[in-house]
N, C-alpha and C. Protein backbone atom coordinates (compact mmCIF):
# COMPACT_ATOMS: atom_id res chain seq x y z
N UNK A 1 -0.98 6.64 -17.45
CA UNK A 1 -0.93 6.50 -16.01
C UNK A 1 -1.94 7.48 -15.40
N UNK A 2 -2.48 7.14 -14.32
CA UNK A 2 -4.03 7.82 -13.72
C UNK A 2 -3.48 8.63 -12.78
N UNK A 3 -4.24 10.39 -12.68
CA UNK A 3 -3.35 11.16 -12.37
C UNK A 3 -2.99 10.99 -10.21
N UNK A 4 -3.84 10.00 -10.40
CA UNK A 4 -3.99 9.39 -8.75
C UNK A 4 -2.53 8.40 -8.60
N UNK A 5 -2.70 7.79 -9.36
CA UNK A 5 -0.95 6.89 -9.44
C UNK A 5 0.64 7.79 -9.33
N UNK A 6 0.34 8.85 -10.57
CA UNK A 6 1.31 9.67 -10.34
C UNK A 6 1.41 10.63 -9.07
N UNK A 7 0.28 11.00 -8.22
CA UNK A 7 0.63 12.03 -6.82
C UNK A 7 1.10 10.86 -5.97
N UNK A 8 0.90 9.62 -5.86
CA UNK A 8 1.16 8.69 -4.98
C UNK A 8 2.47 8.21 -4.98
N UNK A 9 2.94 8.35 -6.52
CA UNK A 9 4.60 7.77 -6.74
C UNK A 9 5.04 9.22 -6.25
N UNK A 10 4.90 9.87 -7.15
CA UNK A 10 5.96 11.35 -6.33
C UNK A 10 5.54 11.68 -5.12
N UNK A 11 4.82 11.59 -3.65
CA UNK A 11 4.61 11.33 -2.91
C UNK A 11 5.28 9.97 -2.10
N UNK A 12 5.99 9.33 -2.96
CA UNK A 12 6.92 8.08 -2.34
C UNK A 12 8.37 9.13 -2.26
N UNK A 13 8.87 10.10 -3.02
CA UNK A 13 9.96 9.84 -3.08
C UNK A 13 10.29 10.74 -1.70
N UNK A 14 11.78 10.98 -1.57
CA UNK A 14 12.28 11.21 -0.57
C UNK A 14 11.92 13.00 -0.07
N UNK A 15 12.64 13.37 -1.06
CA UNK A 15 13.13 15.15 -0.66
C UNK A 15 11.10 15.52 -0.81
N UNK A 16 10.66 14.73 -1.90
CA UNK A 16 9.09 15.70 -2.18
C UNK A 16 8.07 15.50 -1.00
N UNK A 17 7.87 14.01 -0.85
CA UNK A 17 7.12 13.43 0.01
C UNK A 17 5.62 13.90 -0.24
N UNK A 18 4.96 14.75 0.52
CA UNK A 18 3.54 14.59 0.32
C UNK A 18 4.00 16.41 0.55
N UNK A 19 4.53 17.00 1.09
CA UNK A 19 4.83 18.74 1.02
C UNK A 19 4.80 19.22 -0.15
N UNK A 20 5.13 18.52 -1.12
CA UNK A 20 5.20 18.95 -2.47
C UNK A 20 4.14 18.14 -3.32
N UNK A 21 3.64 17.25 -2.55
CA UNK A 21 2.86 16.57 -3.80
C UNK A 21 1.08 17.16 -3.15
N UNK A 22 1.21 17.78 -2.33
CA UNK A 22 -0.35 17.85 -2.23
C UNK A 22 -0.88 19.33 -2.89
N UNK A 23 -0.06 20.42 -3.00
CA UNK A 23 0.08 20.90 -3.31
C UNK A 23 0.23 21.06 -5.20
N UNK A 24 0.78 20.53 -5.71
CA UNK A 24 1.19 19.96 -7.12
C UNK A 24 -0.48 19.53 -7.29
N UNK A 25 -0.89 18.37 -6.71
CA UNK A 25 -2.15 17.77 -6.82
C UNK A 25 -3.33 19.28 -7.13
N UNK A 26 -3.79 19.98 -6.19
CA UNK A 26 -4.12 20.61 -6.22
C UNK A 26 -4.17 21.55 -7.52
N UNK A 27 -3.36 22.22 -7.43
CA UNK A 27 -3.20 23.43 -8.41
C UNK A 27 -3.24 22.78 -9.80
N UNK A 28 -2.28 21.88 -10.05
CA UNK A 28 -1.86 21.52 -11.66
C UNK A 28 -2.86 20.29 -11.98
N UNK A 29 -3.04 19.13 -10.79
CA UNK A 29 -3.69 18.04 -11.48
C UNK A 29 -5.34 18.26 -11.38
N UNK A 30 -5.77 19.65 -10.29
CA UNK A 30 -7.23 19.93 -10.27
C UNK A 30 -7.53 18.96 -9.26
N UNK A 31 -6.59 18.23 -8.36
CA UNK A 31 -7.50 17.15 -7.57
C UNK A 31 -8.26 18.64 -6.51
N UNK A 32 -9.16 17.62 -5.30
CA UNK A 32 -9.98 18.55 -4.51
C UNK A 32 -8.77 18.33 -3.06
N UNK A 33 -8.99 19.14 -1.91
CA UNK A 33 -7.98 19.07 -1.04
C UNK A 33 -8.02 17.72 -0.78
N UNK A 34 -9.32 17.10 -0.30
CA UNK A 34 -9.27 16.03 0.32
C UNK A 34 -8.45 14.61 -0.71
N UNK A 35 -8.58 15.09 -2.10
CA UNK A 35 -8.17 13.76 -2.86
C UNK A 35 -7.28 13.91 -2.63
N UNK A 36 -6.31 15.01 -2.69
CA UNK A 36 -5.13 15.36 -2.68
C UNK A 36 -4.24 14.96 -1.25
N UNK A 37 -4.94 15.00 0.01
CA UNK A 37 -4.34 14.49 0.91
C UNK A 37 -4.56 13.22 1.20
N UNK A 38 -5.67 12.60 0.32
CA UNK A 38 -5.86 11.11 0.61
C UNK A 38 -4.45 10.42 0.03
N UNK A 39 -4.76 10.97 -1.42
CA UNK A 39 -3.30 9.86 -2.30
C UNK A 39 -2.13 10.30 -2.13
N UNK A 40 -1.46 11.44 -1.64
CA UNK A 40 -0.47 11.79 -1.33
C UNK A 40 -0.48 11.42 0.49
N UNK A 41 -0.80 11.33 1.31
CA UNK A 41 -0.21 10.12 2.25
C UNK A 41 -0.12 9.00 1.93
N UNK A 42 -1.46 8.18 1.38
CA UNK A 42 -1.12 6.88 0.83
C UNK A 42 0.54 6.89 0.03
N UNK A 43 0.49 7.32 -0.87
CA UNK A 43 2.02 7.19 -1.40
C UNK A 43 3.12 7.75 -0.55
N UNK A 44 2.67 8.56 0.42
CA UNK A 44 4.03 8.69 1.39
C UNK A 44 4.34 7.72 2.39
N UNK A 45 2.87 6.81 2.29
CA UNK A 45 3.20 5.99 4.30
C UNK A 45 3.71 4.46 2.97
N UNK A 46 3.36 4.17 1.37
CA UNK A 46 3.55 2.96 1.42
C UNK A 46 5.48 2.91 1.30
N UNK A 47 6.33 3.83 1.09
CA UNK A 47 8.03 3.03 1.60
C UNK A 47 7.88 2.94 2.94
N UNK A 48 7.39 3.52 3.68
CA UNK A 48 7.62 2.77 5.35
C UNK A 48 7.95 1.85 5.49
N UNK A 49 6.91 1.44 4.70
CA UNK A 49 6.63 -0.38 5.16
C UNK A 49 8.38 -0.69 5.28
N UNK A 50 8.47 -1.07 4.00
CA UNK A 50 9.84 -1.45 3.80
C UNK A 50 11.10 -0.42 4.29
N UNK A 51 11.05 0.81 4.27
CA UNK A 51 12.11 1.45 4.95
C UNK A 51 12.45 0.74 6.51
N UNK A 52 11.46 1.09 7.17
CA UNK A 52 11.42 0.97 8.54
C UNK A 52 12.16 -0.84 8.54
N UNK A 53 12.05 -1.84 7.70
CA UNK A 53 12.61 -2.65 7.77
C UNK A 53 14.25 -3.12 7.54
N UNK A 54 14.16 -2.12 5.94
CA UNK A 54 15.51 -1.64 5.13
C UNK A 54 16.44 -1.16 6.32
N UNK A 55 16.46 0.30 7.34
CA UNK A 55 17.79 0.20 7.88
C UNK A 55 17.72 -0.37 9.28
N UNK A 56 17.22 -1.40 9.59
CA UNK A 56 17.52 -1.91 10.64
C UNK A 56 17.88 -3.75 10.24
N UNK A 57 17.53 -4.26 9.08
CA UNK A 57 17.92 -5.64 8.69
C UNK A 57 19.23 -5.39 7.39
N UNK A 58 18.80 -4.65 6.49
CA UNK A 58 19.65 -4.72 5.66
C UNK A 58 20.40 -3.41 5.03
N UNK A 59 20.86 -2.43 5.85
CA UNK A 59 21.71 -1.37 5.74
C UNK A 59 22.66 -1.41 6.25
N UNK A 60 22.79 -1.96 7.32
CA UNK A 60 24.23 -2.28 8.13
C UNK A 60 25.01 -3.30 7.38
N UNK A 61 24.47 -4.82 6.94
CA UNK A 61 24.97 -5.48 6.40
C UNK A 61 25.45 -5.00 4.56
N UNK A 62 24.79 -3.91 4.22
CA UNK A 62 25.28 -3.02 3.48
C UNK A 62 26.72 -2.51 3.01
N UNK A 63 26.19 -1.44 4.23
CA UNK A 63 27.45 -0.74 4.72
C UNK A 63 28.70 -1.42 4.93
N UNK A 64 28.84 -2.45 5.65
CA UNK A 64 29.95 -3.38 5.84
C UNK A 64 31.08 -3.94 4.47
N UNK A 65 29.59 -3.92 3.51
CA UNK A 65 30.68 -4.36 2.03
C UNK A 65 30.91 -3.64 1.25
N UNK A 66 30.07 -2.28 1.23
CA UNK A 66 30.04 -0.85 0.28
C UNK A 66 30.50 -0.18 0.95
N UNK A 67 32.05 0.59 0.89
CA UNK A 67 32.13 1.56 1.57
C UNK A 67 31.84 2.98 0.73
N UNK A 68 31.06 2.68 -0.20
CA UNK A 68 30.42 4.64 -0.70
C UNK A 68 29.01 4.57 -0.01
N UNK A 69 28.34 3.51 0.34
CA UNK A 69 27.35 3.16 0.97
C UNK A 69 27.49 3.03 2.40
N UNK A 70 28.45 2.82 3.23
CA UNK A 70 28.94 3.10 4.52
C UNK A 70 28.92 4.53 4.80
N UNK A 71 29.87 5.68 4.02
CA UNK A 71 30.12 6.82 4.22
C UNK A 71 28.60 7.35 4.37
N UNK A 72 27.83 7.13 3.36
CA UNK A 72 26.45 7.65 2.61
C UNK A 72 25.94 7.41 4.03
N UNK A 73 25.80 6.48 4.77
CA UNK A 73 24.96 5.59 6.31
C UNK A 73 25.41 6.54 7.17
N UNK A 74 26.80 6.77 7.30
CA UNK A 74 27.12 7.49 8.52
C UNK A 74 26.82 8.59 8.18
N UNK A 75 26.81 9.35 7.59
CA UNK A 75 26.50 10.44 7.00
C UNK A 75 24.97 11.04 7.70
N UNK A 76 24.00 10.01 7.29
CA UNK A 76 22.58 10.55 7.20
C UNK A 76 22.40 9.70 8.54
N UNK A 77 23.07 9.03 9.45
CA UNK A 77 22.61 8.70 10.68
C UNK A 77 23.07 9.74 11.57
N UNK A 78 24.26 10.19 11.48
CA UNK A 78 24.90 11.04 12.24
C UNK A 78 23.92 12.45 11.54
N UNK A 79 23.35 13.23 10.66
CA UNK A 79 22.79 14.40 10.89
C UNK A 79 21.32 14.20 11.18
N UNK A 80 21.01 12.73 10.61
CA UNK A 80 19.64 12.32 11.56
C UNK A 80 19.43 12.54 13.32
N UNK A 81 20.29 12.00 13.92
CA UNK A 81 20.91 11.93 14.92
C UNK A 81 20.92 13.31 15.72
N UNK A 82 21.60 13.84 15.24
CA UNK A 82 21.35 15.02 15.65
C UNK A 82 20.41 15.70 15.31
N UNK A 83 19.80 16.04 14.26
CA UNK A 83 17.98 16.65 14.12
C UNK A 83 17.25 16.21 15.22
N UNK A 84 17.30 14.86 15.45
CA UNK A 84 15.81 14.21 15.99
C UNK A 84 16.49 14.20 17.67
N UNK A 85 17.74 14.02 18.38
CA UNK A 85 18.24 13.82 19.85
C UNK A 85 17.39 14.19 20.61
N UNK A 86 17.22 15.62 20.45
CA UNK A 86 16.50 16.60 21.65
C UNK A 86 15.26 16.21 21.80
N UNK A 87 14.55 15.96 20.01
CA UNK A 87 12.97 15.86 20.34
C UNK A 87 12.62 14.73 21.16
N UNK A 88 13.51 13.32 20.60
CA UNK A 88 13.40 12.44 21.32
C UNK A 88 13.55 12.55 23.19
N UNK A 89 14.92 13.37 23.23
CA UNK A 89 14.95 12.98 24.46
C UNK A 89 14.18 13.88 25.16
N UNK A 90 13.10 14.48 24.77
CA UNK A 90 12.19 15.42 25.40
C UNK A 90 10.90 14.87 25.83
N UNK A 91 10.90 14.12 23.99
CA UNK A 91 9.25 13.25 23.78
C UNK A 91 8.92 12.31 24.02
N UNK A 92 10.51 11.60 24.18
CA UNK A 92 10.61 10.14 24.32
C UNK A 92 9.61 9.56 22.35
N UNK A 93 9.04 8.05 22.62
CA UNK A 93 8.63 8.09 21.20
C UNK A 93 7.71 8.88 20.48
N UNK A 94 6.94 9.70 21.41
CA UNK A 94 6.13 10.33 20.50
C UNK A 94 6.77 11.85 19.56
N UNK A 95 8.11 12.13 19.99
CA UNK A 95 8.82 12.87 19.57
C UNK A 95 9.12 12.39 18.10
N UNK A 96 9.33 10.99 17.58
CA UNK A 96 8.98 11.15 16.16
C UNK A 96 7.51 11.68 15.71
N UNK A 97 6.03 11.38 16.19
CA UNK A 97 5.34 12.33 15.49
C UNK A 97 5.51 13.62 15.33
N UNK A 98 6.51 14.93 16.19
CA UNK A 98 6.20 16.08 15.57
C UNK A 98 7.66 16.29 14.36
N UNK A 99 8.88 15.21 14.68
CA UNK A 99 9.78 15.33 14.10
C UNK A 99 9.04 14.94 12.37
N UNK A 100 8.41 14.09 12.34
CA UNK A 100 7.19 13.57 10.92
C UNK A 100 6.51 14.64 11.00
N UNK A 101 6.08 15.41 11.50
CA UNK A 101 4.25 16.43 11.33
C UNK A 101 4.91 17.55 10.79
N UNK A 102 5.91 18.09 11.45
CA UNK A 102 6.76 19.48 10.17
C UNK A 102 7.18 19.28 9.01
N UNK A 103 5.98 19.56 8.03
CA UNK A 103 6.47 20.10 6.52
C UNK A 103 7.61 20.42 6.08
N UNK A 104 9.18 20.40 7.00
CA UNK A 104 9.52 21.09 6.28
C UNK A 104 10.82 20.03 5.54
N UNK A 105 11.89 20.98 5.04
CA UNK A 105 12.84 19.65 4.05
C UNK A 105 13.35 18.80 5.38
N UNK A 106 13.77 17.73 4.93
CA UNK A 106 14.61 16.82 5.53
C UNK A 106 13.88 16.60 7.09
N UNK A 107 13.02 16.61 7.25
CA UNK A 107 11.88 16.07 8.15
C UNK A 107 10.93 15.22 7.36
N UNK A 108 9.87 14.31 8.16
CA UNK A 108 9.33 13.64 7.17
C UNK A 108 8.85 11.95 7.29
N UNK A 109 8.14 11.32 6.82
CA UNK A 109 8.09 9.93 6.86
C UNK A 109 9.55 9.22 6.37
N UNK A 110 10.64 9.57 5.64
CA UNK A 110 11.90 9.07 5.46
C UNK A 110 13.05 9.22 6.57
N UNK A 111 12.32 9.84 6.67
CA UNK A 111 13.52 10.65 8.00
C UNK A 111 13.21 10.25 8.94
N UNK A 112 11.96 9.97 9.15
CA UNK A 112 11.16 9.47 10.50
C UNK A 112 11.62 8.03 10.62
N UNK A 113 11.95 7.06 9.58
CA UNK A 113 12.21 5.59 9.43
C UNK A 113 13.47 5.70 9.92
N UNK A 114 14.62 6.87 9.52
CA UNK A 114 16.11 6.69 9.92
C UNK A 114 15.81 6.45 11.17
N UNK A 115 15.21 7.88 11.96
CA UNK A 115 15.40 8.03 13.14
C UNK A 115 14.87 7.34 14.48
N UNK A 116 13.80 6.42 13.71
CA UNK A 116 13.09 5.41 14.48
C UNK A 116 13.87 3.97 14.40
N UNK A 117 15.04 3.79 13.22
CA UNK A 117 16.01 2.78 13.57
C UNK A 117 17.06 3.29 14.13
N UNK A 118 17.47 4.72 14.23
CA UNK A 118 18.96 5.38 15.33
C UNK A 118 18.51 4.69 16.85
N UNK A 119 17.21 5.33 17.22
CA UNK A 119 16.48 4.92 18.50
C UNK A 119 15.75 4.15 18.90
N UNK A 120 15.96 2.52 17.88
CA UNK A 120 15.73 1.69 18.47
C UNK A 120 13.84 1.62 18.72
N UNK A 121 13.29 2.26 17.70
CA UNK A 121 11.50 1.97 18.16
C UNK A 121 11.26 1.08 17.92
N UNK A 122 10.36 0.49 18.02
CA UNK A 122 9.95 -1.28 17.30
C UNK A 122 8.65 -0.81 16.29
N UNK A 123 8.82 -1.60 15.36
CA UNK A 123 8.56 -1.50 13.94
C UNK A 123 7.11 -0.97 13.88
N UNK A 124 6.20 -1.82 14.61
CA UNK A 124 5.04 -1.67 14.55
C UNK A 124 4.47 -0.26 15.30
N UNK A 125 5.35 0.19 16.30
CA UNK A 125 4.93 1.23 17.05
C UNK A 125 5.52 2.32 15.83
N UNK A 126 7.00 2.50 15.55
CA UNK A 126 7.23 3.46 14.40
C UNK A 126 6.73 3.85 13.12
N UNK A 127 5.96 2.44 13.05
CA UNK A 127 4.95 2.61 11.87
C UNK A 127 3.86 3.76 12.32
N UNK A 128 3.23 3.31 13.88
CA UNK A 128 2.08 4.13 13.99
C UNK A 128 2.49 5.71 14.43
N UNK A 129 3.68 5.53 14.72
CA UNK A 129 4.00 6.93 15.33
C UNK A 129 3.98 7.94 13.81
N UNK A 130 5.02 7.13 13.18
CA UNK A 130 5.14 7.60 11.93
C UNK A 130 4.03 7.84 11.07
N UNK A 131 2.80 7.42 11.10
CA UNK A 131 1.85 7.84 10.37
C UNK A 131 0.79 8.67 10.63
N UNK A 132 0.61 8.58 12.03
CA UNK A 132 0.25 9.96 13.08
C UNK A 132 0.82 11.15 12.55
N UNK A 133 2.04 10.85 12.22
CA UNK A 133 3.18 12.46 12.34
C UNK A 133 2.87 12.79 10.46
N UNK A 134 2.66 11.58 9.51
CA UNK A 134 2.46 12.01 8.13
C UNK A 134 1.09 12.63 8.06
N UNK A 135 0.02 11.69 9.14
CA UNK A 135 -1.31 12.67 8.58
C UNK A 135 -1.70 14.57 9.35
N UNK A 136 -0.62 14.44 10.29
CA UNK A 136 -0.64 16.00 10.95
C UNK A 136 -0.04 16.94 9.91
N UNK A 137 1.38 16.13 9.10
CA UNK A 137 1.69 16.96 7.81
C UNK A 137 0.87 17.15 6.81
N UNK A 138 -0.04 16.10 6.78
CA UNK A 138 -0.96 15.96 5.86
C UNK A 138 -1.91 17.00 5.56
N UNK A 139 -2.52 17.30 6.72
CA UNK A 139 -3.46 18.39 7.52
C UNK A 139 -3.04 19.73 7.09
N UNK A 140 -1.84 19.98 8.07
CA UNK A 140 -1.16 21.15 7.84
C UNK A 140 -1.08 21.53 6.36
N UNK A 141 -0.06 20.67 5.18
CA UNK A 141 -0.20 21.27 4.16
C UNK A 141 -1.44 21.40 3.08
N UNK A 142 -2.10 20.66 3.42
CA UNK A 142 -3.58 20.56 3.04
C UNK A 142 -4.37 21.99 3.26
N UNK A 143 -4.44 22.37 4.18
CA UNK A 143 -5.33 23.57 5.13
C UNK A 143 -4.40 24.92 4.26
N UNK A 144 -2.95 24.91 4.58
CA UNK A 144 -1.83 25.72 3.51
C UNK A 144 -2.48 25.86 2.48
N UNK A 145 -1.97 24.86 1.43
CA UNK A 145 -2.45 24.62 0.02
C UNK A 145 -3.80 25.20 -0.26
N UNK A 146 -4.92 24.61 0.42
CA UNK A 146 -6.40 25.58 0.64
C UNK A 146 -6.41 26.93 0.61
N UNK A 147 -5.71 27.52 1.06
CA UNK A 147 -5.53 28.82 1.81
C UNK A 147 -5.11 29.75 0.30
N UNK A 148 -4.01 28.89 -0.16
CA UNK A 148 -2.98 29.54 -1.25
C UNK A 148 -4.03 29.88 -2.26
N UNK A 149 -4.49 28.71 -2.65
CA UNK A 149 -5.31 28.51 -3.91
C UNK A 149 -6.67 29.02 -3.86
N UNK A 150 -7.19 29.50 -2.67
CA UNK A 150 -8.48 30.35 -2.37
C UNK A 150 -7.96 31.75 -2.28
N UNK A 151 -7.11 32.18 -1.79
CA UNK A 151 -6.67 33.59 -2.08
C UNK A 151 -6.29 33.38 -3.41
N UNK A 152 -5.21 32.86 -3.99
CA UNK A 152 -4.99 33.18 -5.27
C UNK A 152 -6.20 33.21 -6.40
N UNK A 153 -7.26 32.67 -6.22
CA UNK A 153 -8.61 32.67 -6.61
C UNK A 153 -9.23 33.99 -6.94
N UNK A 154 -9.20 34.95 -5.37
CA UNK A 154 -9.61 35.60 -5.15
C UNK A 154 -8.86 36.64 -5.64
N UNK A 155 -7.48 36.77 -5.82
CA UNK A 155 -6.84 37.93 -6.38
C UNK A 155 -6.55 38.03 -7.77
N UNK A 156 -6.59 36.91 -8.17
CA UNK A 156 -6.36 36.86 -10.01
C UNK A 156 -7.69 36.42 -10.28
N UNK A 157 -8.10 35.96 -10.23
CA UNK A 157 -9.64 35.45 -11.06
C UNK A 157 -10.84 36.18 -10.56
């Protein structure tokens, strides 16, 4: 497997997203910043697609027949819910891009899909909001990661 395939899958998953994979890229696989933030958004924006579809067509109808999958729904809508309220009701929609643009855990392009089906965005706009807010994370940990690996350069080598 090409080491571009693998930053893009671990860059899909949930908790790592692209905070952990551009970084990883960097240091261990030798990519350059820029490869590193190219294929690690690509693999973070491609579940959108389908998330952003997943809990607004087929999570509710889910939930209804799974109840460990109900609990699991209310669960992560209700602390979604509350993470994202304020930004929204501050930012209105563009409040998912900075709720997506902070690096940090449980913020994120996954989180950004919950919270853009809690509040009702329409698909195509949450897509773009949402990918605005992945390439500002993008940036940010990119410029980070740079930073780390040029000082650490400079103090061990």
């Amino acid at each position: 497997m090409s080491s571009e395939l693998q930053i893009m899958l671990l860059a899909m998953t949930p908790i790592n997203e692209l905070r952990g994979t551009i970084p990883l890229a960097v240091s261990v696989f030798g990519f350059s910043p820029f490869s590193a933030f190219f294929w690690s958004v690509l693999g973070n924006m491609l579940p959108v697609f389908f998330l952003l579809w997943f809990w607004k067509k087929a999570a509710i109808p889910l939930a209804q027949k799974i109840k460990v999958f109900n609990k699991f729904l209310n669960w992560l809508f209700s602390r979604t819910q509350k993470r994202f309220y304020l930004k929204y009701r501050r930012w209105g929609d563009i409040g998912l891009i900075f709720f997506v643009a902070v690096p940090l855990p449980f913020t994120g392009a996954w989180t950004g899909t919950v919270a853009a089906a809690i509040f009702g965005i329409r698909y195509l706009k949450a897509l773009g909001l949402i990918f605005i807010g992945v390439l500002i994370a993008g940036i940010i940990v990119t410029l980070l990661t740079s930073g780390f690996v040029s000082l650490g350069d400079r103090l061990f080598f």
